[in-house]
Protein backbone atom coordinates (compact mmCIF):
# COMPACT_ATOMS: atom_id res chain seq x y z
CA UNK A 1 46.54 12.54 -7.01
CA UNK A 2 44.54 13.53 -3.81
CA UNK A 3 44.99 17.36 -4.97
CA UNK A 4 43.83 16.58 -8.39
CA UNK A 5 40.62 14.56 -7.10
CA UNK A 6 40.25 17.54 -4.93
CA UNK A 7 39.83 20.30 -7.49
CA UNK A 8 37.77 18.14 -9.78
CA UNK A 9 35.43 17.99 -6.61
CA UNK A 10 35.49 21.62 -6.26
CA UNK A 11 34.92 21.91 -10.21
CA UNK A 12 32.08 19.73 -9.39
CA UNK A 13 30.35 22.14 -6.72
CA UNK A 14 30.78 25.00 -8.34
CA UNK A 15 29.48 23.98 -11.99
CA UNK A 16 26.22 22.40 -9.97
CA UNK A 17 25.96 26.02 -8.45
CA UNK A 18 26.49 27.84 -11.95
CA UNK A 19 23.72 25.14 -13.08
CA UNK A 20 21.56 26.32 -10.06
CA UNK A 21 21.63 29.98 -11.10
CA UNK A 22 21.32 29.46 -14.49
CA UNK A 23 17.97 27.44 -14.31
CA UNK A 24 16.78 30.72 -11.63
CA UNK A 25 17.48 33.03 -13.66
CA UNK A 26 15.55 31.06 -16.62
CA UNK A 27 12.72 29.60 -14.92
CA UNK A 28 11.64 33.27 -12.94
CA UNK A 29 12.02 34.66 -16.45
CA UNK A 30 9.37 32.93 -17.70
CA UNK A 31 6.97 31.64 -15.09
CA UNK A 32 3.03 32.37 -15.63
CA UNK A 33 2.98 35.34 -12.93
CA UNK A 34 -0.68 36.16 -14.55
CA UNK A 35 -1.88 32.99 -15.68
CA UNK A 36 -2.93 30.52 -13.58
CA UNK A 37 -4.36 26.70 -13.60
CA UNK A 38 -6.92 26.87 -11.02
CA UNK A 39 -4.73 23.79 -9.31
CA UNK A 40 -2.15 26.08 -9.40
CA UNK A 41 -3.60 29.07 -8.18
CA UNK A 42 -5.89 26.83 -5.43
CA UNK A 43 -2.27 26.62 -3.89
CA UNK A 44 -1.13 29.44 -3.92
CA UNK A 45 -3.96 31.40 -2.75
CA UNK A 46 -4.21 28.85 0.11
CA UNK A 47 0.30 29.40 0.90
CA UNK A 48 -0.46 33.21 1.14
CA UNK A 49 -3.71 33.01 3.70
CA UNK A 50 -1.10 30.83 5.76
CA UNK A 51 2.02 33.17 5.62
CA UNK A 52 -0.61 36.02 6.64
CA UNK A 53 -2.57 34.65 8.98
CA UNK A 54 -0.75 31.31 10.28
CA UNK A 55 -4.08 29.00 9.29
CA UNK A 56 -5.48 26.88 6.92
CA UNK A 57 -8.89 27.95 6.94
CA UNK A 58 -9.27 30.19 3.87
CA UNK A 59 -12.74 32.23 4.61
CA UNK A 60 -10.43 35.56 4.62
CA UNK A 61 -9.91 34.63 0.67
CA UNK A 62 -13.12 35.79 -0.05
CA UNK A 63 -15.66 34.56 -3.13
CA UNK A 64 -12.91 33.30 -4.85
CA UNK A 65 -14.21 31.42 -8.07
CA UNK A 66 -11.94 28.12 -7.92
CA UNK A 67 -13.93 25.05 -7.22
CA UNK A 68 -10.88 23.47 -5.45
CA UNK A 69 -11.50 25.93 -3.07
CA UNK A 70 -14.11 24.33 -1.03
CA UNK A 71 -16.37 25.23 2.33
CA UNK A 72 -16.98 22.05 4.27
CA UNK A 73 -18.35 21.66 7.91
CA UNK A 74 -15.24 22.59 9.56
CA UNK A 75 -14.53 25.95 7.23
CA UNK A 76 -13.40 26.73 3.44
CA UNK A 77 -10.22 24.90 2.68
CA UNK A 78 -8.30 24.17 -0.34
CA UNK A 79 -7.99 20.93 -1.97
CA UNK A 80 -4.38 21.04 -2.83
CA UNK A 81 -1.96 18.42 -0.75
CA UNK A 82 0.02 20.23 2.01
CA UNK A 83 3.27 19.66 0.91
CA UNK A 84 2.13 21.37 -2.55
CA UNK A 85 0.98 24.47 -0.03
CA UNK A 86 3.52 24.93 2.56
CA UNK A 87 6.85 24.91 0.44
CA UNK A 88 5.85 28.29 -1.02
CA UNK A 89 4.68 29.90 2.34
CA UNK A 90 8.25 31.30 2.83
CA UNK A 91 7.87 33.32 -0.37
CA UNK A 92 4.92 34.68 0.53
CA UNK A 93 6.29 35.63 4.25
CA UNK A 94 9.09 37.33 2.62
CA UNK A 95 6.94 38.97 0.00
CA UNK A 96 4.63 40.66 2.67
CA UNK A 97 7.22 41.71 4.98
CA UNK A 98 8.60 43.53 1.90
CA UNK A 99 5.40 44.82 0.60
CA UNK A 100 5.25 42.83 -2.30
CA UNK A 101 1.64 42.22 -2.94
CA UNK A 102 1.57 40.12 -5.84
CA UNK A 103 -1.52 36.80 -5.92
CA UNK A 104 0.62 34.29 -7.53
CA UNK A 105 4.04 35.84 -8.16
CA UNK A 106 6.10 33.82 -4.94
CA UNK A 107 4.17 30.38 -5.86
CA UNK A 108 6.19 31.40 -9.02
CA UNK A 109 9.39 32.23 -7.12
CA UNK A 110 9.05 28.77 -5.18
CA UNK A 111 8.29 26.36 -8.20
CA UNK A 112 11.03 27.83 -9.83
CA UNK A 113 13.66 27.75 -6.83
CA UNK A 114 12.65 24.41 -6.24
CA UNK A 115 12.83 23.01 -9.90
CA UNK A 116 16.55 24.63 -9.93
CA UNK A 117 17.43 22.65 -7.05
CA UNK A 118 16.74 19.50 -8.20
CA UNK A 119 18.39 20.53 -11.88
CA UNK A 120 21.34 21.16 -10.05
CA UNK A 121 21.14 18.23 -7.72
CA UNK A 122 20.55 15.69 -11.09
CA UNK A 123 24.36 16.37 -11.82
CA UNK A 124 25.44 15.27 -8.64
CA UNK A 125 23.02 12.31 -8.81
CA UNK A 126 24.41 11.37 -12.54
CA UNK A 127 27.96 11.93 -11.22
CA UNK A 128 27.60 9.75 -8.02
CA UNK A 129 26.70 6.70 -10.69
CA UNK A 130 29.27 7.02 -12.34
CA UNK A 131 27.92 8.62 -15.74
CA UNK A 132 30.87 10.61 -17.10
CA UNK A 133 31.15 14.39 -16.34
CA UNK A 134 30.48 15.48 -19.90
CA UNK A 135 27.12 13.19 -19.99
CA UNK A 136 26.19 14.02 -16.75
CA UNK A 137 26.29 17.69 -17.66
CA UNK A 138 24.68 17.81 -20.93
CA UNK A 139 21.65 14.89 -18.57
CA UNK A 140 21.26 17.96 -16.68
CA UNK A 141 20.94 20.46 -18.98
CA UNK A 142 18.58 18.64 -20.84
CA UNK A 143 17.00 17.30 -17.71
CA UNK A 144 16.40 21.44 -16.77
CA UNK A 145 15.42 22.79 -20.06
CA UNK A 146 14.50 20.03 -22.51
CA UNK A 147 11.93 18.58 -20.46
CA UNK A 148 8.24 19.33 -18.12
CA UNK A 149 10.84 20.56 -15.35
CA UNK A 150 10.52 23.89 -17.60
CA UNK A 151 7.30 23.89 -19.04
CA UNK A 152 5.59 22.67 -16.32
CA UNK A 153 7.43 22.32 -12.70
CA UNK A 154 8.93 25.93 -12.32
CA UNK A 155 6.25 27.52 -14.36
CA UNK A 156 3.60 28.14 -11.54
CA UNK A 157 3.18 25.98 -7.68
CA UNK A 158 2.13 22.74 -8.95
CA UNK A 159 3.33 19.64 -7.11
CA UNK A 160 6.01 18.82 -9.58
CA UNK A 161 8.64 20.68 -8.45
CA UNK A 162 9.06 20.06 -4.95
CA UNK A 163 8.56 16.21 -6.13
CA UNK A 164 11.36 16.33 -8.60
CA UNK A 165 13.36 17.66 -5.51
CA UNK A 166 12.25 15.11 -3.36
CA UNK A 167 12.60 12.31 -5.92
CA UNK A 168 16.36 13.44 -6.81
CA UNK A 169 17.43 14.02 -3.06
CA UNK A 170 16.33 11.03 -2.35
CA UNK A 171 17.72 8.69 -5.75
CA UNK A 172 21.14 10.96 -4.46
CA UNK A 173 21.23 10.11 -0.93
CA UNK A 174 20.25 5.88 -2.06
CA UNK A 175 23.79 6.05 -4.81
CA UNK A 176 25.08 6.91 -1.86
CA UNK A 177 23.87 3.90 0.31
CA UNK A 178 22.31 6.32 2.98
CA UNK A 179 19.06 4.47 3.39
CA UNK A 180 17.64 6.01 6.33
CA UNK A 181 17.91 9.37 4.67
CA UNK A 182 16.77 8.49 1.31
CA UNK A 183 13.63 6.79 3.12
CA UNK A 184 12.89 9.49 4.77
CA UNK A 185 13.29 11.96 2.33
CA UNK A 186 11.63 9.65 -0.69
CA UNK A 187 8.85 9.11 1.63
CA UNK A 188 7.81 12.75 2.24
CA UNK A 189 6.85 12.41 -1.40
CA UNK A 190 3.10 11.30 0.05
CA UNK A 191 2.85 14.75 1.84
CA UNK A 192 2.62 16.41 -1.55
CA UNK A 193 0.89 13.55 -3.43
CA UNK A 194 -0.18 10.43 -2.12
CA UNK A 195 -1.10 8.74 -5.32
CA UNK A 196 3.16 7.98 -4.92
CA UNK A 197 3.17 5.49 -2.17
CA UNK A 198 2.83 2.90 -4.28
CA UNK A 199 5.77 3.56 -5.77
CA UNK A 200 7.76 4.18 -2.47
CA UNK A 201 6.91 0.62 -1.36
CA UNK A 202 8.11 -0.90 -4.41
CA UNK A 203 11.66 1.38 -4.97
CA UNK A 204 12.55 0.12 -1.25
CA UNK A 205 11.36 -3.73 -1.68
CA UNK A 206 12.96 -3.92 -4.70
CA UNK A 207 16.01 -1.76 -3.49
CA UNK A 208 16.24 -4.25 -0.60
CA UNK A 209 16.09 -6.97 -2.70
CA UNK A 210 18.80 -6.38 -5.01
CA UNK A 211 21.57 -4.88 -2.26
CA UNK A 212 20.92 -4.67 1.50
CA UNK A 213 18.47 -7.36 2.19
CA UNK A 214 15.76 -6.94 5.36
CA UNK A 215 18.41 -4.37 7.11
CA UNK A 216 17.64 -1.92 3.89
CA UNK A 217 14.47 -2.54 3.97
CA UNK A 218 13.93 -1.79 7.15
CA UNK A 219 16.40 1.46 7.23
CA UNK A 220 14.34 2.68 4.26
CA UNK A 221 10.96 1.51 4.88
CA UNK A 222 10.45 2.81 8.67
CA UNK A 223 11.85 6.15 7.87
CA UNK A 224 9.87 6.32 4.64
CA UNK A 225 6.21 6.07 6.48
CA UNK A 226 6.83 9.82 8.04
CA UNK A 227 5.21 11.33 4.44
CA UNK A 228 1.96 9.35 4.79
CA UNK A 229 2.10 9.88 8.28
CA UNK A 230 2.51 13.58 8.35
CA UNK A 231 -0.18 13.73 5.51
CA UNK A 232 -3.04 11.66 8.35
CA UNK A 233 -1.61 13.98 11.04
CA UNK A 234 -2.29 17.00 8.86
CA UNK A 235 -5.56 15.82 8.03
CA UNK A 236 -7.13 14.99 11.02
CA UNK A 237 -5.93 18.05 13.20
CA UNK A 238 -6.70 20.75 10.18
CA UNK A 239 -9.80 19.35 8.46
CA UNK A 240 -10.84 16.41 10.95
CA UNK A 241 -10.07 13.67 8.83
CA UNK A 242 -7.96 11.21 9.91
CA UNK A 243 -6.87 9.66 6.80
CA UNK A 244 -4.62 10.16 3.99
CA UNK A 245 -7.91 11.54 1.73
CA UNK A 246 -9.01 14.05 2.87
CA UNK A 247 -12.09 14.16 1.20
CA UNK A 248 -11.87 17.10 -0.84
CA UNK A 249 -9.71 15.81 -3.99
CA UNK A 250 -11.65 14.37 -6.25
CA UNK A 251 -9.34 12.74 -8.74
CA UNK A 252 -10.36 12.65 -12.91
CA UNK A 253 -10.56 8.44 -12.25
CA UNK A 254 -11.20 6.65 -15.46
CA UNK A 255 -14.12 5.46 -14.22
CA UNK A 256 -15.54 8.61 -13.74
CA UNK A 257 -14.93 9.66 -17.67
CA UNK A 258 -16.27 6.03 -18.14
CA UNK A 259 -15.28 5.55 -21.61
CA UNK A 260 -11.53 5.43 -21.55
CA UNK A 261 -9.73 2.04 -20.56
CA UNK A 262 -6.33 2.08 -19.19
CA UNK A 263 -4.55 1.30 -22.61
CA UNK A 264 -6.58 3.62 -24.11
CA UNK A 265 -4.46 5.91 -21.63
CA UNK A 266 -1.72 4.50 -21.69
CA UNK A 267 -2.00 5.11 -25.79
CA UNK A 268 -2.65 8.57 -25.14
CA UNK A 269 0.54 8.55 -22.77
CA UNK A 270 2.47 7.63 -25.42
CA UNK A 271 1.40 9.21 -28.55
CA UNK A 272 -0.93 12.26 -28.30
CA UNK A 273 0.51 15.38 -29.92
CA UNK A 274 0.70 17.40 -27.24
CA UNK A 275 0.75 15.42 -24.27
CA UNK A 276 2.47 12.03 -25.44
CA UNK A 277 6.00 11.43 -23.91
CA UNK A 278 7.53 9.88 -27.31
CA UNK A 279 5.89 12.70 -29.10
CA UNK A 280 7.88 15.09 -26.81
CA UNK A 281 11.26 13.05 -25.77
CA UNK A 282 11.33 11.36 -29.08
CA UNK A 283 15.06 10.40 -28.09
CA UNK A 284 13.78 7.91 -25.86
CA UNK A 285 13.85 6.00 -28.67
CA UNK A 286 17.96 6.00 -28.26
CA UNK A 287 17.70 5.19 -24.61
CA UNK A 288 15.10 2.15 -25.46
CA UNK A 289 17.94 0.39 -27.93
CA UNK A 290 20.54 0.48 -24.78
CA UNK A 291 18.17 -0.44 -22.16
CA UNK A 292 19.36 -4.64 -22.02
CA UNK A 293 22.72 -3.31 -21.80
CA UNK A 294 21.68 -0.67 -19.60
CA UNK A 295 19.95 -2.93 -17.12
CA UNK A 296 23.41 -4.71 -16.57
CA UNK A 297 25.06 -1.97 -16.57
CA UNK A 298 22.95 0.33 -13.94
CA UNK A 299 23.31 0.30 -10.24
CA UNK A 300 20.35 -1.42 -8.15
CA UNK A 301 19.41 2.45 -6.96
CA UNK A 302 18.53 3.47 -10.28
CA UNK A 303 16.60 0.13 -11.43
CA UNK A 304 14.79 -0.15 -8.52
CA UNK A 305 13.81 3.94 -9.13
CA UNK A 306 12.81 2.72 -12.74
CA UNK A 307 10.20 0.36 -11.13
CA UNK A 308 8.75 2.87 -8.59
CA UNK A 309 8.66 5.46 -11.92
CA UNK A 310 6.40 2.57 -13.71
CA UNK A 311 4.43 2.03 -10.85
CA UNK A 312 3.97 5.51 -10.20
CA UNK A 313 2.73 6.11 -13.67
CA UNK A 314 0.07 3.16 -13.78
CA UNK A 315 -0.87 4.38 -10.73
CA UNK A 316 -1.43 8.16 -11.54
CA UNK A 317 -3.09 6.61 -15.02
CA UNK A 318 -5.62 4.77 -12.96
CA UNK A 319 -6.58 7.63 -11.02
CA UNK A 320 -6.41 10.40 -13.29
CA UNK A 321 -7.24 10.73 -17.30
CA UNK A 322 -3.94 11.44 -18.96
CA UNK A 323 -4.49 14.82 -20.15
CA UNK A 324 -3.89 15.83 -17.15
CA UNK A 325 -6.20 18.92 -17.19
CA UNK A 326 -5.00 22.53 -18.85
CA UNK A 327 -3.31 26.11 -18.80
CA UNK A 328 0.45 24.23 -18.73
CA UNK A 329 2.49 22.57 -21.76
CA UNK A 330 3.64 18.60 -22.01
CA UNK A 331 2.99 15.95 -20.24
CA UNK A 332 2.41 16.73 -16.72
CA UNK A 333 1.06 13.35 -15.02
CA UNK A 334 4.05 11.57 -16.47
CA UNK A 335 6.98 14.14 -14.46
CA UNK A 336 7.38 11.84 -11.63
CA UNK A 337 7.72 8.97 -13.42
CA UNK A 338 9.82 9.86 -15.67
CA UNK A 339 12.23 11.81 -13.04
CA UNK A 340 12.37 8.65 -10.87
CA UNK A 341 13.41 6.90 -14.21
CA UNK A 342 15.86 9.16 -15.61
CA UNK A 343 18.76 8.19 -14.31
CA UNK A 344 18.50 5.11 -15.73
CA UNK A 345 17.12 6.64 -19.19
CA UNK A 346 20.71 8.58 -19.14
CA UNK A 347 22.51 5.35 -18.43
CA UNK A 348 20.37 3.76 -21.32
CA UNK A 349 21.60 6.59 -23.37
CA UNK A 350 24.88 5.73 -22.63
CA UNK A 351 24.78 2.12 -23.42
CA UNK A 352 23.41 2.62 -26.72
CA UNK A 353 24.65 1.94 -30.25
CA UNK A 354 26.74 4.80 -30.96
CA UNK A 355 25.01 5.30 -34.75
CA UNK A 356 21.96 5.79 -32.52
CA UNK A 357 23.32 8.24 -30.19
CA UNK A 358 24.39 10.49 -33.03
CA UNK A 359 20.68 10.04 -34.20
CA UNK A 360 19.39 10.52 -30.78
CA UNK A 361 21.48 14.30 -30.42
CA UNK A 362 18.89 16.45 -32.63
CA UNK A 363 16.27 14.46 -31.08
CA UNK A 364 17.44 15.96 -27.46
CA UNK A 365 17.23 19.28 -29.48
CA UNK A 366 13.78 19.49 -30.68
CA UNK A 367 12.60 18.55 -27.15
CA UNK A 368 14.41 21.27 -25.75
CA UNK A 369 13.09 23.63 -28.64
CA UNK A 370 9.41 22.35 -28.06
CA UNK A 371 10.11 22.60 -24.40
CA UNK A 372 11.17 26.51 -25.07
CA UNK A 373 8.57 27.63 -26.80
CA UNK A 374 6.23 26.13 -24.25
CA UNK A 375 7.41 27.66 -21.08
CA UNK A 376 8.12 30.84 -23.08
CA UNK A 377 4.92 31.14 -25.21
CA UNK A 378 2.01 29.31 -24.42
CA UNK A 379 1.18 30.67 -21.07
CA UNK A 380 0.31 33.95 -23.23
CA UNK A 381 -0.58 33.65 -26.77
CA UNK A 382 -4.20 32.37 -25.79
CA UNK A 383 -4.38 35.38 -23.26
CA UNK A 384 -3.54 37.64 -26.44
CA UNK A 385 0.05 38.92 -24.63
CA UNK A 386 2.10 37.71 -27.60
CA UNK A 387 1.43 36.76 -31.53
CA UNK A 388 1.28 33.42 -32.16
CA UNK A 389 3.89 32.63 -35.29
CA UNK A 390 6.53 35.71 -34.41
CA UNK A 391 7.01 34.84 -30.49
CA UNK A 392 7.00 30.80 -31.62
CA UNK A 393 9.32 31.58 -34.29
CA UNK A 394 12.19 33.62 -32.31
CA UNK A 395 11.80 31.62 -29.30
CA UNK A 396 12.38 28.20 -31.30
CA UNK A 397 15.17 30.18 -32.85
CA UNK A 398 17.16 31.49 -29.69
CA UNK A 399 16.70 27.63 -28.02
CA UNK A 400 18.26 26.01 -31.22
CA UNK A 401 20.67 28.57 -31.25
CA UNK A 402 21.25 28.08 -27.08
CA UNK A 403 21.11 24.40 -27.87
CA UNK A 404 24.04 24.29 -30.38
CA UNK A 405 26.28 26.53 -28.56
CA UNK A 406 25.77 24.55 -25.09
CA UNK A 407 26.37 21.20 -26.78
CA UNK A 408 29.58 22.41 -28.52
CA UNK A 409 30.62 23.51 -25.08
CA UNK A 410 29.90 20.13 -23.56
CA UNK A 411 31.39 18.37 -26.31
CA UNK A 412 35.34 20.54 -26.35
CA UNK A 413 34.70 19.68 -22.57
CA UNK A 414 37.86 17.57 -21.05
CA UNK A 415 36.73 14.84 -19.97
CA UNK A 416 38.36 12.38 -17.57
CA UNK A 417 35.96 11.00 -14.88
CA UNK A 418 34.75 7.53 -14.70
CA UNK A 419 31.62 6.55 -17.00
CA UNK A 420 29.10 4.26 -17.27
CA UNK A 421 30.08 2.07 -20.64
CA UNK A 422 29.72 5.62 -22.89
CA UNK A 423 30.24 3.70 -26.28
């Protein structure tokens, strides 16, 4: 018994390592290397002054046209978090130590090392719950390629990425009851973006709550105030601001676009054609018709992660209009939200009628198809790199065809581990 729990844990490590290399390999082949949100590229430009010259201060840029690039009393500094700057300045160390002199290519590198991480960590996340090894791998796989985690996280050195691997190391270390850890590393979420501590507060109340009581809460909490922390420290001793703003973001608040009320975005969340989360993971529709059962069925980690990922949402909704600006594909404001969520969407999934998950399978297909041709072929066709019908056309084709022969795969897969009430 021990050996055979023993080589299923092995089988385990190495199929999240396979899943690692696969979404590398994927993700560098088709990050924007030449074009750039100026978000992005405000990042990226600001990760390769500091690998170069060990500062902040970005006057050696030069007239760089990027108006989050911005010259203030104590020198020209980017607007960008630090947490969205600093996890690509290794790239960019190794890159100029090799000669590699490339603007935006190791922002690319990072997002896309980073996004793989966490795709590989979700199957040990959807394992520790107890979600059975076949649905756990196919949640992954879908999690990696049928989703923003493509299209948008690994595509260029926005702050998704390194949040998604935040979010999931921290949802892994909390199934495993290690609330120090998951405080800590949940909470470092504010170094990259802020606008989440509302969310933090309410995954460890709510945590605490349900299992642990004030000894949680406390484990998680005090830990969990290093982020924000860091973020004022950061602040005050680059720019001279001690505060979490720092005074150059300037968020797209709906106040500022005045005419838009917050179920008008909400709306908009929902059902715009190319930013609308049911318009792009229509099979949330499946996980909606198991989410009583799912709720009873779910561990307290994962519900209380569904209430941060609502929080976090109204949150980013209140502060920012829900387009969510340009140059990317999807939804982008939602990919917190909806990663903090997930593991109880899969668990949803899992509780639903079974006529519904049968419905729901093609549905998981299209989003990975519209998810393909967006990390593959929008970054270029407005740049005039590709043709717009024949590069939509075979990449749709080769995902479909990808999508099939992975979910055969998954479901000739022997499965024997432990799930969640898969009906």
């Amino acid at each position: 018994m021990l050996g055979n729990v023993q080589t299923r844990l092995r089988s385990d490590r190495q199929l999240e390592a396979l899943l690692f290399f696969a979404a590398v390999v994927v993700f560098l082949g088709t990050g924007s290397y030449t074009v750039q949100s100026i978000d992005t590229a405000a990042a990226s430009d600001a990760a390769g002054v500091v690998a170069r010259t060990g500062s902040f201060e970005l006057s050696t840029l030069g007239n760089v046209e990027n108006p989050w690039v911005i010259e203030t009393d104590a020198g020209t500094f980017t607007n960008r978090f630090p947490g969205v700057v600093l996890y690509s300045v290794p790239a960019y160390l190794i890159a100029d130590s090799v000669g590699w002199d490339f603007r935006w290519g190791p922002g690319v590198v990072s997002a896309s090392l980073v996004s793989a991480a966490a795709t590989a960590l979700m199957f040990s996340l959807l394992l520790a719950l107890q979600i059975s090894r076949r649905v756990a791998l196919a949640g992954t796989l879908f999690f990696g390629f049928g989703t923003a985690t493509w299209a948008v996280s690994a595509d260029a050195q926005w702050p998704h990425g390194i949040d998604q691997l935040l979010i999931v190391g921290g949802l892994r270390l909390m199934a495993s009851g290690r609330s120090a850890w998951a405080g800590l590393v949940i909470g470092f979420l504010a170094f990259s973006r802020p606008q989440l501590a509302p969310a933090i507060l309410v995954i460890g109340v709510t945590w605490a709550w349900w299992e642990g009581g004030w000894r949680r809460l406390v484990g998680f909490g005090v830990p969990a105030v290093a982020g924000i922390s860091a973020l004022i420290i950061f602040n005050g001793l680059v720019i001279g601001v001690w505060s979490p703003d720092n005074g150059l973001y300037e968020y797209a608040g709906l106040g500022a676009i005045g005419t838009m009320s917050i179920l008008t975005a909400i709306t908009v969340t929902l059902f715009h054609p190319f930013r609308g989360v049911l318009i792009l993971y229509p099979a949330l529709l499946v996980c909606a018709s198991g989410a009583t059962r799912g709720w009873k069925a779910a561990p307290s980690a994962s519900k209380a992660a569904l209430l941060g990922g609502l929080v976090a949402l109204l949150t980013q909704l209140a502060l920012n209009n829900p387009y969510g600006g340009d140059t990317f594909f999807g939804s982008r404001l939602t990919i917190e939200a909806l990663t903090l969520a997930y593991p109880f969407l899969v668990v949803a999934w899992t509780c639903a009628p079974e006529r519904a998950r049968r419905f729901g399978v093609p549905l998981l297909g299209i989003s990975v198809m519209t998810h393909a041709v967006g990390a593959v072929v929008y970054p270029f066709i407005f740049s005039g790199f590709l043709p717009l019908v024949p590069a939509t056309a075979a990449t749709a084709l080769t995902a479909a065809t990808a999508y099939i022969a992975v979910y055969r795969a998954i479901s000739a897969t022997d499965d024997t581990k432990a799930t969640v009430r898969e009906h």
